[in-house]
Protein backbone atom coordinates (compact mmCIF):
# COMPACT_ATOMS: atom_id res chain seq x y z
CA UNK A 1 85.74 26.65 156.36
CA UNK A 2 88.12 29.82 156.41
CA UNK A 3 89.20 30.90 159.86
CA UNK A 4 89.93 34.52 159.76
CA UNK A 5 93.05 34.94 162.16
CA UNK A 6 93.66 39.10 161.47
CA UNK A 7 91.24 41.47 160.29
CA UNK A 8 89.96 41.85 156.83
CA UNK A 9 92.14 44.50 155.06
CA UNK A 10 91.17 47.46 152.92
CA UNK A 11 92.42 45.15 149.32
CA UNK A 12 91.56 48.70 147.89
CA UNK A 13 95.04 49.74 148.32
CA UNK A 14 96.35 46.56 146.72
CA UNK A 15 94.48 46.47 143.54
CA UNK A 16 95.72 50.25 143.34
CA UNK A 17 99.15 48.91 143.27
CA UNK A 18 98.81 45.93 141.18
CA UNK A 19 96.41 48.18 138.70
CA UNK A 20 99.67 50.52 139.23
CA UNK A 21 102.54 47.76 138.50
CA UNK A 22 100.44 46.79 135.07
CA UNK A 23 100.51 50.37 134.16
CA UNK A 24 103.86 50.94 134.63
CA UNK A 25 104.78 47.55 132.48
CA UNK A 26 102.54 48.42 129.53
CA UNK A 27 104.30 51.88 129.45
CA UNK A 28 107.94 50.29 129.55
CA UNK A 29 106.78 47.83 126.73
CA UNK A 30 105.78 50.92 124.61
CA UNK A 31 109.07 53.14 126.05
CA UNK A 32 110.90 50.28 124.81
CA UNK A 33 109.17 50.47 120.98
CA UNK A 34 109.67 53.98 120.88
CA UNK A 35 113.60 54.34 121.48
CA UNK A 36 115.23 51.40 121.41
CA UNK A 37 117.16 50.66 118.54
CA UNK A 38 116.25 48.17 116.59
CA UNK A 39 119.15 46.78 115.10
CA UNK A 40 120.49 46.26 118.63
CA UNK A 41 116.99 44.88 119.63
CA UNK A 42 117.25 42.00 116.34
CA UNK A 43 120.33 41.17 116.95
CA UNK A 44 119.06 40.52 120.85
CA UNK A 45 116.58 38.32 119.91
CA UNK A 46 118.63 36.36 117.06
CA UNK A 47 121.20 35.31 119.58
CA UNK A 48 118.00 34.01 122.00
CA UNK A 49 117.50 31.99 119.35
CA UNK A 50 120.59 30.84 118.46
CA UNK A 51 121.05 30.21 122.25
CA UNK A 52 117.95 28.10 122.55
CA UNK A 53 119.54 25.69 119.99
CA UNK A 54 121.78 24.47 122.54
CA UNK A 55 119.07 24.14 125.28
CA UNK A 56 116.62 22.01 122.68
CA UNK A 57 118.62 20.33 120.53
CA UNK A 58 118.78 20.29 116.70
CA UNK A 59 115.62 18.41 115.84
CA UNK A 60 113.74 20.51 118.25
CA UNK A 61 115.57 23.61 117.57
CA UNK A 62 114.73 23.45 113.32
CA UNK A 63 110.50 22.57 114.38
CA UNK A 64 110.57 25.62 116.49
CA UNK A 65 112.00 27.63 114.20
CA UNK A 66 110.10 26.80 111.41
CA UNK A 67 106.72 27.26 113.46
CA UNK A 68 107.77 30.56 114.67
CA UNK A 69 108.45 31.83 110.96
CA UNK A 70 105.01 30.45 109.71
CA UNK A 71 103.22 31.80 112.67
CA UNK A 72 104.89 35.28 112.21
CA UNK A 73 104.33 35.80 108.37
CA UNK A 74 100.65 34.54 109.08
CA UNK A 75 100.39 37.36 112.34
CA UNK A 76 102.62 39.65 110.35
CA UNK A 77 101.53 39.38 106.17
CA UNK A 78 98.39 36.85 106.02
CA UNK A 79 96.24 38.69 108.52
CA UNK A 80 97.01 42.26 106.58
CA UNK A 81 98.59 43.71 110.10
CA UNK A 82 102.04 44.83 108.60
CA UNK A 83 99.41 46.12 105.53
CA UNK A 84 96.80 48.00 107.20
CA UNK A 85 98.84 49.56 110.07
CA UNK A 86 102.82 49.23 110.52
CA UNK A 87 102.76 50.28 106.81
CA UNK A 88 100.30 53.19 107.44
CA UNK A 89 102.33 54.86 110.20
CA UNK A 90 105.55 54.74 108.23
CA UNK A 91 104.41 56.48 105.35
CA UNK A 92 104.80 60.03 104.28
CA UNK A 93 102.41 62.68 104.31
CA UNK A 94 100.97 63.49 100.70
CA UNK A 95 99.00 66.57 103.26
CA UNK A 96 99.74 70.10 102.21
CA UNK A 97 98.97 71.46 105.18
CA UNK A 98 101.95 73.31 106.78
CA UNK A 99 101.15 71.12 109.99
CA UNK A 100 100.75 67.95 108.76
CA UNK A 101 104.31 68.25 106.93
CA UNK A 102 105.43 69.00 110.85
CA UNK A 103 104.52 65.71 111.77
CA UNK A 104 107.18 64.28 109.16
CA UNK A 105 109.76 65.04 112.13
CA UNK A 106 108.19 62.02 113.56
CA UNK A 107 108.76 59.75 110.79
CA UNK A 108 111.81 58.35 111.82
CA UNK A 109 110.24 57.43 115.76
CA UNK A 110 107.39 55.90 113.47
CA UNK A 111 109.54 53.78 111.75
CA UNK A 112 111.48 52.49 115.15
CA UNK A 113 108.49 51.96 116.24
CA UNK A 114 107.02 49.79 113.63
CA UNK A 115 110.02 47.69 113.32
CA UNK A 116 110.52 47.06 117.17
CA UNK A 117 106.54 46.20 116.97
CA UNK A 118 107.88 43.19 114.60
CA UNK A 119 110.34 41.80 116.68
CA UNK A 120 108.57 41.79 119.54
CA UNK A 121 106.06 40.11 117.42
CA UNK A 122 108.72 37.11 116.71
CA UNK A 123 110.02 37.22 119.68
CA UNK A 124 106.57 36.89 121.57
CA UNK A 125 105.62 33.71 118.94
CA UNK A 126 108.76 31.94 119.51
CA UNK A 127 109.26 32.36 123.30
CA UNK A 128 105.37 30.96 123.02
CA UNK A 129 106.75 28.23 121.29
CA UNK A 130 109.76 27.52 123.55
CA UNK A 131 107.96 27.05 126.40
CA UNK A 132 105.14 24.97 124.62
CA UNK A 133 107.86 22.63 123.84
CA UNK A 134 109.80 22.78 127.48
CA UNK A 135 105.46 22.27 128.83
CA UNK A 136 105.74 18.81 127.30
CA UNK A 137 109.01 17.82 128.90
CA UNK A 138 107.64 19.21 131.66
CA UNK A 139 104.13 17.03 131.95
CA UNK A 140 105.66 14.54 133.88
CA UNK A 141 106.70 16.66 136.83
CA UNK A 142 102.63 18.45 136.33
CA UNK A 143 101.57 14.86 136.49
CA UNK A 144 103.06 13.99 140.09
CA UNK A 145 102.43 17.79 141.40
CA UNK A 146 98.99 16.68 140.66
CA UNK A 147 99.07 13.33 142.07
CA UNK A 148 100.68 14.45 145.03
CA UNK A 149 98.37 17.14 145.94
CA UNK A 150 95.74 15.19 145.77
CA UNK A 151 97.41 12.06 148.08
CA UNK A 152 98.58 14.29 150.58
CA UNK A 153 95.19 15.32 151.35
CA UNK A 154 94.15 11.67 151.57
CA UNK A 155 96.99 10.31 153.58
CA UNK A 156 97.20 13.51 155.68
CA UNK A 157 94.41 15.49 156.34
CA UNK A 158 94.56 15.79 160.13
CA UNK A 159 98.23 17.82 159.56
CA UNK A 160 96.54 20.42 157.45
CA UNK A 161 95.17 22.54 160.34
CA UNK A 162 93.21 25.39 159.24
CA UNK A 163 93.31 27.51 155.92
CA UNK A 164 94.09 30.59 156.91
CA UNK A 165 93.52 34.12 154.84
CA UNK A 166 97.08 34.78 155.06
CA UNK A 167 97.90 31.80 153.48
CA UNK A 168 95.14 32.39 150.77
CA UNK A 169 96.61 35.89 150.22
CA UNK A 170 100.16 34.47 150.19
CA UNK A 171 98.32 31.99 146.89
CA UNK A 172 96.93 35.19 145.49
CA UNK A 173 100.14 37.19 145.24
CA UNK A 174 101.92 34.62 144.11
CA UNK A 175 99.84 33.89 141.49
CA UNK A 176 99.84 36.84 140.71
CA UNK A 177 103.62 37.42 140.32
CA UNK A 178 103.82 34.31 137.83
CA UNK A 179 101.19 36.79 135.73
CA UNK A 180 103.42 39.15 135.70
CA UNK A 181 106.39 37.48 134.99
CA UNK A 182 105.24 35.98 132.30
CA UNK A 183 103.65 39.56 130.65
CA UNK A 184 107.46 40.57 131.13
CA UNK A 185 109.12 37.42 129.55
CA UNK A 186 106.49 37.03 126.38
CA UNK A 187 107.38 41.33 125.73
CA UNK A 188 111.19 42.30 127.41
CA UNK A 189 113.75 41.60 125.68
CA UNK A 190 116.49 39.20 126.43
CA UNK A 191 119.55 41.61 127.51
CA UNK A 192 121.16 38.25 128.62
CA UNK A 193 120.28 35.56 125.76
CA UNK A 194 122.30 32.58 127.37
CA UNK A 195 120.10 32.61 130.32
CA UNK A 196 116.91 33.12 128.13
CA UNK A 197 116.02 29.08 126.95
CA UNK A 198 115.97 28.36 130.79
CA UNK A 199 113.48 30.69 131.85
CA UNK A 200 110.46 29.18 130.54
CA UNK A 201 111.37 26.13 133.06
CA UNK A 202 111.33 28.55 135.35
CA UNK A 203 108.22 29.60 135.20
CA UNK A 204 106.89 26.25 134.53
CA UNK A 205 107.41 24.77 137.69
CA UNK A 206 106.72 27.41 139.82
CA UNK A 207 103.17 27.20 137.89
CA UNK A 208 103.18 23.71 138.97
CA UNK A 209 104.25 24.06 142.70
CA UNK A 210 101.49 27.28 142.79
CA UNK A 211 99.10 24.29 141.33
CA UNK A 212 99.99 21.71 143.39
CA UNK A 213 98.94 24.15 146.66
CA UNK A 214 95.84 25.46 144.41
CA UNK A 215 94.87 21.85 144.23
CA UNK A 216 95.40 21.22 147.96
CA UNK A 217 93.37 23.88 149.28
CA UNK A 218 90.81 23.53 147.17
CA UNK A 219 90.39 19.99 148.24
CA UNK A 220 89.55 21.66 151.78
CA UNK A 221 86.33 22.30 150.52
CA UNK A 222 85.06 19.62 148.71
């Protein structure tokens, strides 16, 4: 049973800011489409993949990239995406109309646009696929977070003391944060590629401690 140890707050004012925070991400994310140069943006995300050669290994490193490049021409071609819209907002205006032949002026954001939408596309399949791969290195360490959630319960129940709503808010936020995180990994780009390969661990065990204490409180109540 909860003990409540401080009054319940308003938590209107803190999905305001986390409604706030999401909002400002997905308007960075399509900032970012808009004017960032795409050449520069590429060649970003070509050295994140060269760089996650070294982390993986060769073997790893050619399976990756061969999933990645079937997964993007099936996102990209098969499903008729690039077809029905990229293509559709790139092309010129065959509209008389004085006003429509205004709009041509945005032809060139239109095009940044539609080619920053593709790398972020590749980038957002193979960063998928990185950390798929580092999650299966990884099941080991999932493995004894599990295990030792659930034995430290077992062996030492009487040190728990009580769950507190501070703590459960403490669980919330920071399960929220890994959320958030990852939104910004999967869509950002890489403006330091070394340090790119590595963040997917990152995240991974931070998902498994936030599991591990998930796993113990829950056990509280069972």
């Amino acid at each position: 049973m909860l003990i409540d140890d401080e009054p319940l707050k308003d938590r209107s004012q803190e999905e305001t800011k986390t409604r706030g925070l999401l909002l400002f991400i997905v308007l960075t994310i399509f900032t970012q489409l808009l004017v960032m140069n795409p050449n520069y943006f590429n060649a970003l995300l070509e050295q994140e993949v060269k760089e996650a050669y070294l982390a993986l290994g060769e073997t790893k490193w050619i399976n990756l990239t061969n999933r990645t490049d079937e997964a993007f021409i099936f996102v990209l071609i098969d499903s008729g995406f690039k077809d029905r819209y990229l293509d559709k907002i790139t092309r010129d205006t065959e509209n008389p109309n004085p006003i429509a032949k205004k709009f041509e002026i945005l032809l060139p954001l239109a095009h940044r646009f539609a080619n920053n939408v593709q790398v972020v596309i590749y980038q957002f399949i193979h960063r998928a696929g990185l950390m798929m791969d580092w999650f299966w290195l990884l099941v080991p360490f999932f493995i004894a977070q599990i295990a030792s959630a659930v034995y430290y319960w077992r062996i030492r129940a009487y040190s728990f003391g009580t769950t507190t709503k501070a703590r459960m808010l403490i669980l919330k936020k920071f399960s929220k944060t890994i959320l958030l995180i990852g939104l910004i990994y999967f869509l950002i780009p890489a403006f330091y590629p070394p340090a790119s390969p590595y963040l997917p661990v990152l995240m991974l065990i931070g998902l498994g401690v936030l599991m591990k204490k998930q796993i113990k409180t829950f056990q509280k109540f069972i």
